[in-house]
PDB file of N, CA and C in Angstrom:
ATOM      1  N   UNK A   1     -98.356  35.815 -93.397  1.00  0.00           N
ATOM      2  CA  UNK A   1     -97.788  36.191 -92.116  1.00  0.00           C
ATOM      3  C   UNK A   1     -96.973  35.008 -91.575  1.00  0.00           C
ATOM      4  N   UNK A   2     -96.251  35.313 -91.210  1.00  0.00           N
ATOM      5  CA  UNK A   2     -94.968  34.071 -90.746  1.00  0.00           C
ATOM      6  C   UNK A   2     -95.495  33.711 -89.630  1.00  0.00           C
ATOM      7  N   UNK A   3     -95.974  34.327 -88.167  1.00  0.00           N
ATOM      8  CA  UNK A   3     -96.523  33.468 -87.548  1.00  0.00           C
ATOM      9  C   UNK A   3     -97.302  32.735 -87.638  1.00  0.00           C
ATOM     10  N   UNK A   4     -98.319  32.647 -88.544  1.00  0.00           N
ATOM     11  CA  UNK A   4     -99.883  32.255 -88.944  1.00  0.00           C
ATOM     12  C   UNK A   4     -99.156  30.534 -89.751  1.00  0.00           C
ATOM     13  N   UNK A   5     -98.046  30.714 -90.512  1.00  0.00           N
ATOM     14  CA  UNK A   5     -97.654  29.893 -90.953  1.00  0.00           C
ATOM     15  C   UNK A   5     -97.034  28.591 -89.359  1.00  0.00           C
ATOM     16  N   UNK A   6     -96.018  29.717 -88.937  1.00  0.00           N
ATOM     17  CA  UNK A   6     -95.804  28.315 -87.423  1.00  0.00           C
ATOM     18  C   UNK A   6     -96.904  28.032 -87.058  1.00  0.00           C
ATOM     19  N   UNK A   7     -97.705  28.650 -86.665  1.00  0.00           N
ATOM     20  CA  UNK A   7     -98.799  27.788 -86.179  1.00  0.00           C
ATOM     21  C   UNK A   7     -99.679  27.035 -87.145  1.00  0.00           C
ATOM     22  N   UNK A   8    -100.043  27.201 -88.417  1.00  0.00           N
ATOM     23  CA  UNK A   8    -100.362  25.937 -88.868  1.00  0.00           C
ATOM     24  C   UNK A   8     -99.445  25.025 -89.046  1.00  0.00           C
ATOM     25  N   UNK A   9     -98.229  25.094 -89.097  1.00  0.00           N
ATOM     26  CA  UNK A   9     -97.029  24.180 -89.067  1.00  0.00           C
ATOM     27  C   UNK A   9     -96.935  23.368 -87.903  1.00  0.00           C
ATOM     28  N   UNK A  10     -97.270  23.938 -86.431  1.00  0.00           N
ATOM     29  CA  UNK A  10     -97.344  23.515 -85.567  1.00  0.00           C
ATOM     30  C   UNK A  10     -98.675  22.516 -85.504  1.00  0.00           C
ATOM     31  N   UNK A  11     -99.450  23.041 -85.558  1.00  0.00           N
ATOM     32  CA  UNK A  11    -101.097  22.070 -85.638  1.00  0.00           C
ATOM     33  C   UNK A  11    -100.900  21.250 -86.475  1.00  0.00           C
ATOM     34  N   UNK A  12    -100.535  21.157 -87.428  1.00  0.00           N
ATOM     35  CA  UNK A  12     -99.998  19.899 -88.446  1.00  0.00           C
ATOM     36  C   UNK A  12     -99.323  18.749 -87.765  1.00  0.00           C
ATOM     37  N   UNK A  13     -98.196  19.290 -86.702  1.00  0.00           N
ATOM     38  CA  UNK A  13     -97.565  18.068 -86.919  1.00  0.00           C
ATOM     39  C   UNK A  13     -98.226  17.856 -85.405  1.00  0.00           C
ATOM     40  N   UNK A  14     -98.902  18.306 -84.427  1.00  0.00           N
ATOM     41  CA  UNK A  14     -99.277  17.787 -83.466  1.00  0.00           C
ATOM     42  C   UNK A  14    -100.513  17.153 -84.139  1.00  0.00           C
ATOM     43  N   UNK A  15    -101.230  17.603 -85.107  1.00  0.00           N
ATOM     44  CA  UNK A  15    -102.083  16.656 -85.662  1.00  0.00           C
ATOM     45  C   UNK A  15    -101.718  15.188 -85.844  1.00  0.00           C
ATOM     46  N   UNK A  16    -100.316  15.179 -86.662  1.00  0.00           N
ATOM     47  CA  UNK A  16     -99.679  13.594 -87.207  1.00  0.00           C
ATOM     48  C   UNK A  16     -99.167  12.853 -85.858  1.00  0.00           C
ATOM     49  N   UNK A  17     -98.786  13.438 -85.014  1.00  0.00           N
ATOM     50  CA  UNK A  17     -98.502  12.549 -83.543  1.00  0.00           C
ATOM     51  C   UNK A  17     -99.658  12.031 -83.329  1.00  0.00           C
ATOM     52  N   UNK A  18    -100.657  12.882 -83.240  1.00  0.00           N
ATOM     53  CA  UNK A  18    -101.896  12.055 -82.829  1.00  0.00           C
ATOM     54  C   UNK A  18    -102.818  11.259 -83.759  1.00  0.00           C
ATOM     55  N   UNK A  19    -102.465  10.767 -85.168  1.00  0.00           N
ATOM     56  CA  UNK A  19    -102.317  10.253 -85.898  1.00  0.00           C
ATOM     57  C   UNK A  19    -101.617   9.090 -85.479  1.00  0.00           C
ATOM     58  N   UNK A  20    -100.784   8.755 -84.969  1.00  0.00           N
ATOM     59  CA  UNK A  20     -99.831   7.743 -85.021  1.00  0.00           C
ATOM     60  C   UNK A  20     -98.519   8.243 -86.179  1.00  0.00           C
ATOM     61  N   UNK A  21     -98.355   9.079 -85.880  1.00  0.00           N
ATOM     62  CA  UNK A  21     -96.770   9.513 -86.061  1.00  0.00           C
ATOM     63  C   UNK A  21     -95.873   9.388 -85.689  1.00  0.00           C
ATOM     64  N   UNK A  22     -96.312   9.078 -84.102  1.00  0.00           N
ATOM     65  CA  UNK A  22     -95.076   8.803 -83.028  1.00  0.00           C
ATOM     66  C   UNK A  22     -95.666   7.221 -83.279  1.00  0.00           C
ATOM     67  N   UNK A  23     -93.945   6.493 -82.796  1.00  0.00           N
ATOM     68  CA  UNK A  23     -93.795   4.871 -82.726  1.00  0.00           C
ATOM     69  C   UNK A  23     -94.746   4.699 -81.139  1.00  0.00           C
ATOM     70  N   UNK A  24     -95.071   5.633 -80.312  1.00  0.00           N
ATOM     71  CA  UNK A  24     -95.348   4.935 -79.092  1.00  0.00           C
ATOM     72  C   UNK A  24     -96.399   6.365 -78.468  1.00  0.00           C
ATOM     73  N   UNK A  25     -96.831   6.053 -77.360  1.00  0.00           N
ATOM     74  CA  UNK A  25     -98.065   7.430 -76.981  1.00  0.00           C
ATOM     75  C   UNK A  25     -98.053   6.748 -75.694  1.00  0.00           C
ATOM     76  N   UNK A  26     -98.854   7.705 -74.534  1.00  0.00           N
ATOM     77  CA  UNK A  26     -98.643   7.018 -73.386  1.00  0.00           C
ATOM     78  C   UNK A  26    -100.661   7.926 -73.288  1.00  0.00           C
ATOM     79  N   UNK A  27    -101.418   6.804 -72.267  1.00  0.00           N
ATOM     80  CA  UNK A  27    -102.786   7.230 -72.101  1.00  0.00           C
ATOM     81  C   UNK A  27    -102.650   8.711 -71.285  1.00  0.00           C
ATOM     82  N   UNK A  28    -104.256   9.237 -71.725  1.00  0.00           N
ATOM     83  CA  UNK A  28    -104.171  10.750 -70.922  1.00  0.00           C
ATOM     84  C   UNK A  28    -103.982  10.634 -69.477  1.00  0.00           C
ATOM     85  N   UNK A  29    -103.798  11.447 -68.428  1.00  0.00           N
ATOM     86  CA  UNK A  29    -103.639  11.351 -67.060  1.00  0.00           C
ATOM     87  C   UNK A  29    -102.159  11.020 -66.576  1.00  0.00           C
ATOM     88  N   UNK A  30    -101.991  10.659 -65.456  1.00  0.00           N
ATOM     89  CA  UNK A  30    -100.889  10.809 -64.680  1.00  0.00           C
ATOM     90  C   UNK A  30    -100.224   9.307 -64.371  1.00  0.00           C
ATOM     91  N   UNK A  31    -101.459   8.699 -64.350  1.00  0.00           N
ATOM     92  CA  UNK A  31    -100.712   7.111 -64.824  1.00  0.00           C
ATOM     93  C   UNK A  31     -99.492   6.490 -65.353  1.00  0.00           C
ATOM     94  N   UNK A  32     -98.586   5.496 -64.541  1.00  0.00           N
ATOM     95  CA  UNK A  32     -97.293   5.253 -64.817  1.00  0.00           C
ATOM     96  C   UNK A  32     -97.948   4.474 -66.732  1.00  0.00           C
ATOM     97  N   UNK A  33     -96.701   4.210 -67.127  1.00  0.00           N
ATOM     98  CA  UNK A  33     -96.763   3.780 -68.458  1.00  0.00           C
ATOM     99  C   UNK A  33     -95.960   2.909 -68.535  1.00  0.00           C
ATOM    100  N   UNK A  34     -95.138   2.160 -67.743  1.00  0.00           N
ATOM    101  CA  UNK A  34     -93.615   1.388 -67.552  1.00  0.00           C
ATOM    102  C   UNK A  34     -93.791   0.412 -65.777  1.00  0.00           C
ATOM    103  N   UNK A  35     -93.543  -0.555 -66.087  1.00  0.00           N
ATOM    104  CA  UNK A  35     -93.341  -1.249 -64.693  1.00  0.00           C
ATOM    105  C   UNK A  35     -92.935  -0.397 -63.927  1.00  0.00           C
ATOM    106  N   UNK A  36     -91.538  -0.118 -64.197  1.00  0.00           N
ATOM    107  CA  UNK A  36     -90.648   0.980 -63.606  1.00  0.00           C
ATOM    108  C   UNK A  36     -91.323   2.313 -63.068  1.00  0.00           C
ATOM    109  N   UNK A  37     -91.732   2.795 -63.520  1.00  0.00           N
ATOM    110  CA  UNK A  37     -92.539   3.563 -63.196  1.00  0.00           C
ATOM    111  C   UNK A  37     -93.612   3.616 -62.205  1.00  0.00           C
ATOM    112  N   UNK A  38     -94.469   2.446 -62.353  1.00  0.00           N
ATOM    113  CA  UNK A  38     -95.547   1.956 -61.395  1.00  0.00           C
ATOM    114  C   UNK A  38     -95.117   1.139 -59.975  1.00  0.00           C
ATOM    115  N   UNK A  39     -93.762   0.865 -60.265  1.00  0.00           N
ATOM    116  CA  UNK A  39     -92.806  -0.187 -58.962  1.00  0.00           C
ATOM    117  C   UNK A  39     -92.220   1.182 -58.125  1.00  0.00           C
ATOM    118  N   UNK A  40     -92.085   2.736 -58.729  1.00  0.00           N
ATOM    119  CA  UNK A  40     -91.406   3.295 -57.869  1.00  0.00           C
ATOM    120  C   UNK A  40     -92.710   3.963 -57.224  1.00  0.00           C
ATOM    121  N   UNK A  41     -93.730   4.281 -57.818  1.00  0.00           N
ATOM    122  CA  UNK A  41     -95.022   4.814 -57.228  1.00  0.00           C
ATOM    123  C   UNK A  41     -94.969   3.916 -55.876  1.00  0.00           C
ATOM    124  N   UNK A  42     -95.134   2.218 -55.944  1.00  0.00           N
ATOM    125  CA  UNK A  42     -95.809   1.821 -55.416  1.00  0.00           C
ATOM    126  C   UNK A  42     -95.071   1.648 -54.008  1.00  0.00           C
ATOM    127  N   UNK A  43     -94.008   1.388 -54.260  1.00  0.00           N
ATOM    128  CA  UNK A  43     -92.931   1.550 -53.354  1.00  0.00           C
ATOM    129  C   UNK A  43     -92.619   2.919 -52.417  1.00  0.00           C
ATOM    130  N   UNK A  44     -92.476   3.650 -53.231  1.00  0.00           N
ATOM    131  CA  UNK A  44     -92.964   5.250 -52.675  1.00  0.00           C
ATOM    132  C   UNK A  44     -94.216   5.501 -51.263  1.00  0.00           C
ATOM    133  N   UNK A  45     -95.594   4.462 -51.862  1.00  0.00           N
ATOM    134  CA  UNK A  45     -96.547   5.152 -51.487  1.00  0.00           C
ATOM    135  C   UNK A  45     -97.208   3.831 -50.463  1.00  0.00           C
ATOM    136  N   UNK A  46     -96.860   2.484 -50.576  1.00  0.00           N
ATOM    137  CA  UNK A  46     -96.837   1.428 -49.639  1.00  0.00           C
ATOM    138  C   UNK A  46     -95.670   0.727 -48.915  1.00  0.00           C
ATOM    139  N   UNK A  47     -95.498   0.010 -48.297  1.00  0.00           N
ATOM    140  CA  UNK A  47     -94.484  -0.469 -47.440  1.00  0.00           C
ATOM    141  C   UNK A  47     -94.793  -2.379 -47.333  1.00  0.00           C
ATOM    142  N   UNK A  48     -94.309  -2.905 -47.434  1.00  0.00           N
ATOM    143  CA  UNK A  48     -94.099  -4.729 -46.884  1.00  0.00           C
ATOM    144  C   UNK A  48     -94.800  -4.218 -45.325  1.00  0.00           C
ATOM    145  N   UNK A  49     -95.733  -5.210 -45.031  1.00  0.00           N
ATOM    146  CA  UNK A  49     -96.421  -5.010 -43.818  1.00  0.00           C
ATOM    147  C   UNK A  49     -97.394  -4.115 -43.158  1.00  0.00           C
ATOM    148  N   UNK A  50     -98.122  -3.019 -44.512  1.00  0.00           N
ATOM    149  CA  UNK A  50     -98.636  -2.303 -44.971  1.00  0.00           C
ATOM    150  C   UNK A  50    -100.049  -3.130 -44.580  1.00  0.00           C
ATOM    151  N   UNK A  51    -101.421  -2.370 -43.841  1.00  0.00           N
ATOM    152  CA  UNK A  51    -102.711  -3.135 -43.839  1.00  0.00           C
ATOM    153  C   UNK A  51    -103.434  -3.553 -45.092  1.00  0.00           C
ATOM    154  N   UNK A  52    -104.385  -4.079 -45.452  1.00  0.00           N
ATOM    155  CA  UNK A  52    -104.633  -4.507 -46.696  1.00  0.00           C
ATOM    156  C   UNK A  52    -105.591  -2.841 -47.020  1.00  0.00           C
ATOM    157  N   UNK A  53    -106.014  -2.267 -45.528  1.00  0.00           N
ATOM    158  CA  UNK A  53    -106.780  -1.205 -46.079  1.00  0.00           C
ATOM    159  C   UNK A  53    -105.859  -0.156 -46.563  1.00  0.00           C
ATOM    160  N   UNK A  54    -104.719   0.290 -46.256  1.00  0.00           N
ATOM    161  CA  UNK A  54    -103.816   1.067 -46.304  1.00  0.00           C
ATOM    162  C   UNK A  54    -103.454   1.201 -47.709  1.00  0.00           C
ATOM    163  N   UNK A  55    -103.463  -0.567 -48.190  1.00  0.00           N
ATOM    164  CA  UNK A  55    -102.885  -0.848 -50.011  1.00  0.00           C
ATOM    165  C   UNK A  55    -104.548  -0.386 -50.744  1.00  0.00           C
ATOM    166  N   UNK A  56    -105.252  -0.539 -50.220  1.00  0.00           N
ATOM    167  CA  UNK A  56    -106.686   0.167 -50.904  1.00  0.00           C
ATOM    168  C   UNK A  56    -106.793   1.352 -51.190  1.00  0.00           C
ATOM    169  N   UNK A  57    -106.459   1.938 -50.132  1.00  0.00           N
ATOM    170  CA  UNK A  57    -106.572   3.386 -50.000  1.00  0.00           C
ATOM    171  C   UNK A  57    -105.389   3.943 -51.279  1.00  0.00           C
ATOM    172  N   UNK A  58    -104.520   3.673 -51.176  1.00  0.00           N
ATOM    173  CA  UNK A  58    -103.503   4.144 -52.221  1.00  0.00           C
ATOM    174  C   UNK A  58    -104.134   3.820 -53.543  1.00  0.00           C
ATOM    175  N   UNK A  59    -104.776   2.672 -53.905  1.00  0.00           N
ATOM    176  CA  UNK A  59    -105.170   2.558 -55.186  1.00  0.00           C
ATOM    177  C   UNK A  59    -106.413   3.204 -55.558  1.00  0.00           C
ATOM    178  N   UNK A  60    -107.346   3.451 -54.558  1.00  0.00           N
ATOM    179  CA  UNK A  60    -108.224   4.216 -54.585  1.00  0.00           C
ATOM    180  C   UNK A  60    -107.553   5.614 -55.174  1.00  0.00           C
ATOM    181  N   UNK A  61    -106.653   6.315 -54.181  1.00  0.00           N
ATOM    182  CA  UNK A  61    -105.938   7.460 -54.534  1.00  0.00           C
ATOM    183  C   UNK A  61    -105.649   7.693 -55.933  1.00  0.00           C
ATOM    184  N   UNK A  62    -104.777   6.720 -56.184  1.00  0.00           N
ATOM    185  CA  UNK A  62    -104.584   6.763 -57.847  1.00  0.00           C
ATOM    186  C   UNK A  62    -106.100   6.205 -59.170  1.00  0.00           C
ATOM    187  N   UNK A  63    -106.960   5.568 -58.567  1.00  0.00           N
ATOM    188  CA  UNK A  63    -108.043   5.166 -59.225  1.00  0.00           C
ATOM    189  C   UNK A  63    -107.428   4.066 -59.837  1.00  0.00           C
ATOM    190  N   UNK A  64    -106.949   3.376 -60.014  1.00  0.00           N
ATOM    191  CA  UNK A  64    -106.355   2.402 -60.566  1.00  0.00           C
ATOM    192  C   UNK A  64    -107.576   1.090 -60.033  1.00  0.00           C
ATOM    193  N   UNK A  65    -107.870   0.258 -61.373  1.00  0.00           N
ATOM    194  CA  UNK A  65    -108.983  -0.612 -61.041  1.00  0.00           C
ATOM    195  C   UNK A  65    -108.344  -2.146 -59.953  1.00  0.00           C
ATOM    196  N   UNK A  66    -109.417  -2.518 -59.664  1.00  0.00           N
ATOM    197  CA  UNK A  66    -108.904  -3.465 -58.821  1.00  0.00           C
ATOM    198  C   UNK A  66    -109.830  -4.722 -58.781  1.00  0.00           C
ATOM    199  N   UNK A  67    -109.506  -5.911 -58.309  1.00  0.00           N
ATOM    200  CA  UNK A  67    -110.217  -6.905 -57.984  1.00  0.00           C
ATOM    201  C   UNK A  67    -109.782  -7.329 -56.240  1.00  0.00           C
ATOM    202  N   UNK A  68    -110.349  -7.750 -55.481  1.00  0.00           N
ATOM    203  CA  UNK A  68    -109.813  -7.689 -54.159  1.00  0.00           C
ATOM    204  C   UNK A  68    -110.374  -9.289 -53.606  1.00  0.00           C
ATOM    205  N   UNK A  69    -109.667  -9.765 -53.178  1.00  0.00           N
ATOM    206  CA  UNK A  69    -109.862 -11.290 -52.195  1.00  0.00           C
ATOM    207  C   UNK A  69    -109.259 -11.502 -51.251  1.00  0.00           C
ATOM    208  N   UNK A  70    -109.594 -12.692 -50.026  1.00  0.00           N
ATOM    209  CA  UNK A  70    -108.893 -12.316 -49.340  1.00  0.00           C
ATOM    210  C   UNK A  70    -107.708 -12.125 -49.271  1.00  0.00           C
ATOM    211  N   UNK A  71    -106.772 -12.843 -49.957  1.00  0.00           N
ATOM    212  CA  UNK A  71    -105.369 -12.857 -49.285  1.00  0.00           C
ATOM    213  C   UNK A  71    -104.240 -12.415 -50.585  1.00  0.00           C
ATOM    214  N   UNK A  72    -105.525 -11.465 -51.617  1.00  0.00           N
ATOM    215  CA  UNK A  72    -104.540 -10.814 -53.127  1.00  0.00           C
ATOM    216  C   UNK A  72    -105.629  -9.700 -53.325  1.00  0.00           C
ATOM    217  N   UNK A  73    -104.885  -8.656 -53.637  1.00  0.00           N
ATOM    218  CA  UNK A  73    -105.579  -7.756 -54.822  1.00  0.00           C
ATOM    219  C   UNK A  73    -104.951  -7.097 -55.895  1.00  0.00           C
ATOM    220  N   UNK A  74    -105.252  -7.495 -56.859  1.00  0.00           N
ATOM    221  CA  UNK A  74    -104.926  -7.451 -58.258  1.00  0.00           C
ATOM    222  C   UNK A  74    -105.274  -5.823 -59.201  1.00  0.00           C
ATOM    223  N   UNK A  75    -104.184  -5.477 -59.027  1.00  0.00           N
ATOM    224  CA  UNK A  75    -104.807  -3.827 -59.905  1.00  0.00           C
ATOM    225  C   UNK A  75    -104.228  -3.625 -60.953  1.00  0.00           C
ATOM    226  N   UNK A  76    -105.119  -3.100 -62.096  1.00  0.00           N
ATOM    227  CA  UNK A  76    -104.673  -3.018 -63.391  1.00  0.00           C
ATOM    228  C   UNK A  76    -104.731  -2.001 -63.711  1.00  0.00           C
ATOM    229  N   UNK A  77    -103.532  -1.047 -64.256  1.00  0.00           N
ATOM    230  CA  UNK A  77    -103.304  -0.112 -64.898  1.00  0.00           C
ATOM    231  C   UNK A  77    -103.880   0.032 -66.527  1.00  0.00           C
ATOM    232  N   UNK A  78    -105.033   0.076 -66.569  1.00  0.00           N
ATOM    233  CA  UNK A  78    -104.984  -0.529 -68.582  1.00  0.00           C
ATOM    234  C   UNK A  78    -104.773   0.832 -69.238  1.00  0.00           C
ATOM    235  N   UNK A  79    -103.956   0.526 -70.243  1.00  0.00           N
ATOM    236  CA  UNK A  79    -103.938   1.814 -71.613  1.00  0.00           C
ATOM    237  C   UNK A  79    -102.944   1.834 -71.311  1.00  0.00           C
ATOM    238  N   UNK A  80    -101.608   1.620 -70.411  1.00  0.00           N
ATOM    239  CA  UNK A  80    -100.541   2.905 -70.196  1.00  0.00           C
ATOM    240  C   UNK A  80     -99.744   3.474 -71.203  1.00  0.00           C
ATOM    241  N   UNK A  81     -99.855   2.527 -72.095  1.00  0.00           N
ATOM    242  CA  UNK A  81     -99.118   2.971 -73.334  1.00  0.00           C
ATOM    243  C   UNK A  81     -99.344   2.171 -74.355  1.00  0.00           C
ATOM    244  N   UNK A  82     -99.251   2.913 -75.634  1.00  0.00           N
ATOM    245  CA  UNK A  82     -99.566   2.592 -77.275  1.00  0.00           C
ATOM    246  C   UNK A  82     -98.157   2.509 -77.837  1.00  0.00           C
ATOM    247  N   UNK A  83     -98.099   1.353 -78.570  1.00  0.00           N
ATOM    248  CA  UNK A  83     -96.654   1.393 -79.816  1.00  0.00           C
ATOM    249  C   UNK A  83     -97.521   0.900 -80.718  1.00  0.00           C
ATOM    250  N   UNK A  84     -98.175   1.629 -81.951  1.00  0.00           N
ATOM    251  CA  UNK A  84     -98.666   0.989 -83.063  1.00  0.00           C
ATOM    252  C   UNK A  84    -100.404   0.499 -82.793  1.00  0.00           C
ATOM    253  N   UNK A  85    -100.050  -0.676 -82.915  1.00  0.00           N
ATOM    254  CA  UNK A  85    -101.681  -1.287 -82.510  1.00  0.00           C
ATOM    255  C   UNK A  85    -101.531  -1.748 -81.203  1.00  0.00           C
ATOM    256  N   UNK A  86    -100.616  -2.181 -80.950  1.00  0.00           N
ATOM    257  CA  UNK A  86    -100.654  -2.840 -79.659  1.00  0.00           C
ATOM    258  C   UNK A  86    -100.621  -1.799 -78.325  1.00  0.00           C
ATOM    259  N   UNK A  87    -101.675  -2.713 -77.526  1.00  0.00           N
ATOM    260  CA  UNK A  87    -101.806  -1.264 -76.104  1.00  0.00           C
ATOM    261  C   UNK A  87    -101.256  -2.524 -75.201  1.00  0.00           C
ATOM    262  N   UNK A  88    -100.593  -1.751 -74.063  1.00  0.00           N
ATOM    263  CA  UNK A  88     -99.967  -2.535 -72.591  1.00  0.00           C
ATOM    264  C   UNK A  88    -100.962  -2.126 -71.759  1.00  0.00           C
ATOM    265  N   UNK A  89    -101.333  -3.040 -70.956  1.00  0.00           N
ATOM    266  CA  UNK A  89    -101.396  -2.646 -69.535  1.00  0.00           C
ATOM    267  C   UNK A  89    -100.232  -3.289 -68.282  1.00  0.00           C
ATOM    268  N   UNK A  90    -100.359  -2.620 -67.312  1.00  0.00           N
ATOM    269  CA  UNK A  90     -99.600  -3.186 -66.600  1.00  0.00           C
ATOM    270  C   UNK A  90    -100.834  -3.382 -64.946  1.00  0.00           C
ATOM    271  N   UNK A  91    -100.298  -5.131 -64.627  1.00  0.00           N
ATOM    272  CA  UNK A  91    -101.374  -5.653 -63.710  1.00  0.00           C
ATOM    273  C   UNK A  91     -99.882  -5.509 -62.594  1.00  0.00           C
ATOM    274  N   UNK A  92    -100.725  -5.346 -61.125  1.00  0.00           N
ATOM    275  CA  UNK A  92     -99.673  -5.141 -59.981  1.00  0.00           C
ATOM    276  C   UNK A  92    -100.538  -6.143 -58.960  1.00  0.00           C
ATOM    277  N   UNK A  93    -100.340  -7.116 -58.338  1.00  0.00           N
ATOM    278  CA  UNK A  93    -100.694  -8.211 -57.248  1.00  0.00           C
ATOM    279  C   UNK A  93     -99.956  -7.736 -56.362  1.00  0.00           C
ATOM    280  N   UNK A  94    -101.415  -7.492 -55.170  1.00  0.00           N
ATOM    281  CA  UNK A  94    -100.776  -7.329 -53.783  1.00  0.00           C
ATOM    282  C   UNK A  94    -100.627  -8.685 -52.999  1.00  0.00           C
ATOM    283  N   UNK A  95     -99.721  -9.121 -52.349  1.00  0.00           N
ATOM    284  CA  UNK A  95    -100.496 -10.755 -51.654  1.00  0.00           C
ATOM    285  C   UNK A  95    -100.042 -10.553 -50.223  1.00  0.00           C
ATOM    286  N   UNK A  96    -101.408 -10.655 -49.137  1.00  0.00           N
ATOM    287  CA  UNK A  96    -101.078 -10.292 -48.070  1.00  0.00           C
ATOM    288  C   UNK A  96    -100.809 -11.684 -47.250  1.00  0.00           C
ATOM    289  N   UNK A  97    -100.351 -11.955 -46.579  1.00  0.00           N
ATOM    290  CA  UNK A  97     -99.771 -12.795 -45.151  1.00  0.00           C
ATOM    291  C   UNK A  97    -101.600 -13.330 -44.552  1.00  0.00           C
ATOM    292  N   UNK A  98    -101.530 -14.084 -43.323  1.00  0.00           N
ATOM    293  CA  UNK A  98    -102.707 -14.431 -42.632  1.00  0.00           C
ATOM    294  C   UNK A  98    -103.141 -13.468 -42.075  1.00  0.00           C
ATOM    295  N   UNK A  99    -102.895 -12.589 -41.702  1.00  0.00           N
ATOM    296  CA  UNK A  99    -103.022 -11.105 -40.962  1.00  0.00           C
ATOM    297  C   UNK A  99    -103.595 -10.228 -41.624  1.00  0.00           C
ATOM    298  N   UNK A 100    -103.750 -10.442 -42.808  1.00  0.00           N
ATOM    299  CA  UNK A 100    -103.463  -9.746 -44.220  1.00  0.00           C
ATOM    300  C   UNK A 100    -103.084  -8.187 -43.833  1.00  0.00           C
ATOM    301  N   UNK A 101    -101.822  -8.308 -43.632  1.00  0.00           N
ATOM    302  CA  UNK A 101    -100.524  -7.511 -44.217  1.00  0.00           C
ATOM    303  C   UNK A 101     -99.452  -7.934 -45.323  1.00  0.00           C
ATOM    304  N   UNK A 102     -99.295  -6.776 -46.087  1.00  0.00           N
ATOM    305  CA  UNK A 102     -98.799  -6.769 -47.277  1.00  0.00           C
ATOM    306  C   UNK A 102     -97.251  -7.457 -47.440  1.00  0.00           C
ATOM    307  N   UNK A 103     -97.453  -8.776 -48.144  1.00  0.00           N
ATOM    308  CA  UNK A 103     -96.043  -9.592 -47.955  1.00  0.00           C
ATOM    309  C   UNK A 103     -95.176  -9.402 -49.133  1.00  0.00           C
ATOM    310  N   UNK A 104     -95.943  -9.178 -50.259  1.00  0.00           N
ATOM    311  CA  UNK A 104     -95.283  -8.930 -51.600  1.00  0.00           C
ATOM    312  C   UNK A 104     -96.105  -8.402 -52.760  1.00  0.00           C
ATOM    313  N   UNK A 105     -95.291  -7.972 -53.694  1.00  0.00           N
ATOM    314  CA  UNK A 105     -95.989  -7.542 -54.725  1.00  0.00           C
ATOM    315  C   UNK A 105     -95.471  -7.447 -55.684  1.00  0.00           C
ATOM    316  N   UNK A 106     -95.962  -7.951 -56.985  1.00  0.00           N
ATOM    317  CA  UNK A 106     -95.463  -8.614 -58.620  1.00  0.00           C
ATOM    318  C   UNK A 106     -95.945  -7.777 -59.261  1.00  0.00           C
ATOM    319  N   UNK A 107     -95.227  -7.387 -60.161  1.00  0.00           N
ATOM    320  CA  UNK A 107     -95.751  -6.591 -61.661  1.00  0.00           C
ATOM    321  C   UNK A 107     -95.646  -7.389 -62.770  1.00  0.00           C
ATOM    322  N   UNK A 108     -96.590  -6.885 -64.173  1.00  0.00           N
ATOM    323  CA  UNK A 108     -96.890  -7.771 -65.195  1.00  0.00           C
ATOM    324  C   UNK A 108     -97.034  -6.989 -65.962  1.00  0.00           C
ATOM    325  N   UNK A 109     -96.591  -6.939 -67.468  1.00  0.00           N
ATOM    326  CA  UNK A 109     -97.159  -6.076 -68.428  1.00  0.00           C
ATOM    327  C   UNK A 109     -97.745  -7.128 -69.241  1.00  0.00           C
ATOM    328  N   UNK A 110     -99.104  -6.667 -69.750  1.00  0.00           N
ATOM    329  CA  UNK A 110    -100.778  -7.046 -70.748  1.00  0.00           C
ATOM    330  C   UNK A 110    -100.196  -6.268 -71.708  1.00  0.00           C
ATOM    331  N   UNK A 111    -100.140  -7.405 -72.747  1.00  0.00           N
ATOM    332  CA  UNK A 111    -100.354  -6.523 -74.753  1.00  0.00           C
ATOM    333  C   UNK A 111    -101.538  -6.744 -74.820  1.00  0.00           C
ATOM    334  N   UNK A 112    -102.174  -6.209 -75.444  1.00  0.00           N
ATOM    335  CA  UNK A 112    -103.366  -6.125 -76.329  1.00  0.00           C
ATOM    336  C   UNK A 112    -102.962  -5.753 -77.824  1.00  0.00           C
ATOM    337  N   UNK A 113    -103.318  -6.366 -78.497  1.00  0.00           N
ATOM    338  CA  UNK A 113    -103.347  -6.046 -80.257  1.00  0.00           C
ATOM    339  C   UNK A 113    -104.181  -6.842 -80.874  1.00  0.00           C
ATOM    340  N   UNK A 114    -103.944  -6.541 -82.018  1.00  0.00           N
ATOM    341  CA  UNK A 114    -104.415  -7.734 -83.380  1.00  0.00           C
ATOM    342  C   UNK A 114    -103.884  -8.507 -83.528  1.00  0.00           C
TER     343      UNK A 114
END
């Protein structure tokens, strides 16, 4: 039967993507995978002068892990994406003012490999 054939044709090759067929894969969920990506979220969804609870609450929102002190909090996106062996994460530093309101914020992409 010709359909019976696409679809094992089909399950095959979604099998070999998930194999590592594809040069690159991005983790399950909704999570950015690209600086770019995570700079327009963040921008989108905080503001410069933003409370430090306000930048919590958003990362809470997204679940994105965090470390928090006073006057930085550091959130790491891990997994966002696979090329081969090597996995990225991408780390985002909030650094607030004496007030602690939100004065700036840096992005970083983490390899992980062999």
């Amino acid at each position: 039967c010709q359909s019976s054939n696409l679809t094992h044709a089909l399950f095959l090759g979604v099998l070999l993507v998930g194999l590592g067929g594809c040069s690159e894969t991005r983790s399950a969920g909704a999570s950015p995978a690209t600086i770019e990506e995570t700079q327009s979220i963040v921008e989108k969804e905080t503001f410069l002068g933003q409370s430090k609870k306000g930048v919590l609450k958003f990362l809470d929102k997204w679940k994105w892990e965090y470390a928090d002190s006073s006057k930085m909090v550091v959130a790491v996106i891990r997994d966002a994406r696979r090329s081969g062996l090597i996995l990225t994460s991408i780390k985002v530093t909030f650094y607030f003012d004496d007030r602690v309101f939100l004065r700036e914020v840096a992005y970083e992409e983490m390899l992980m490999g062999p």
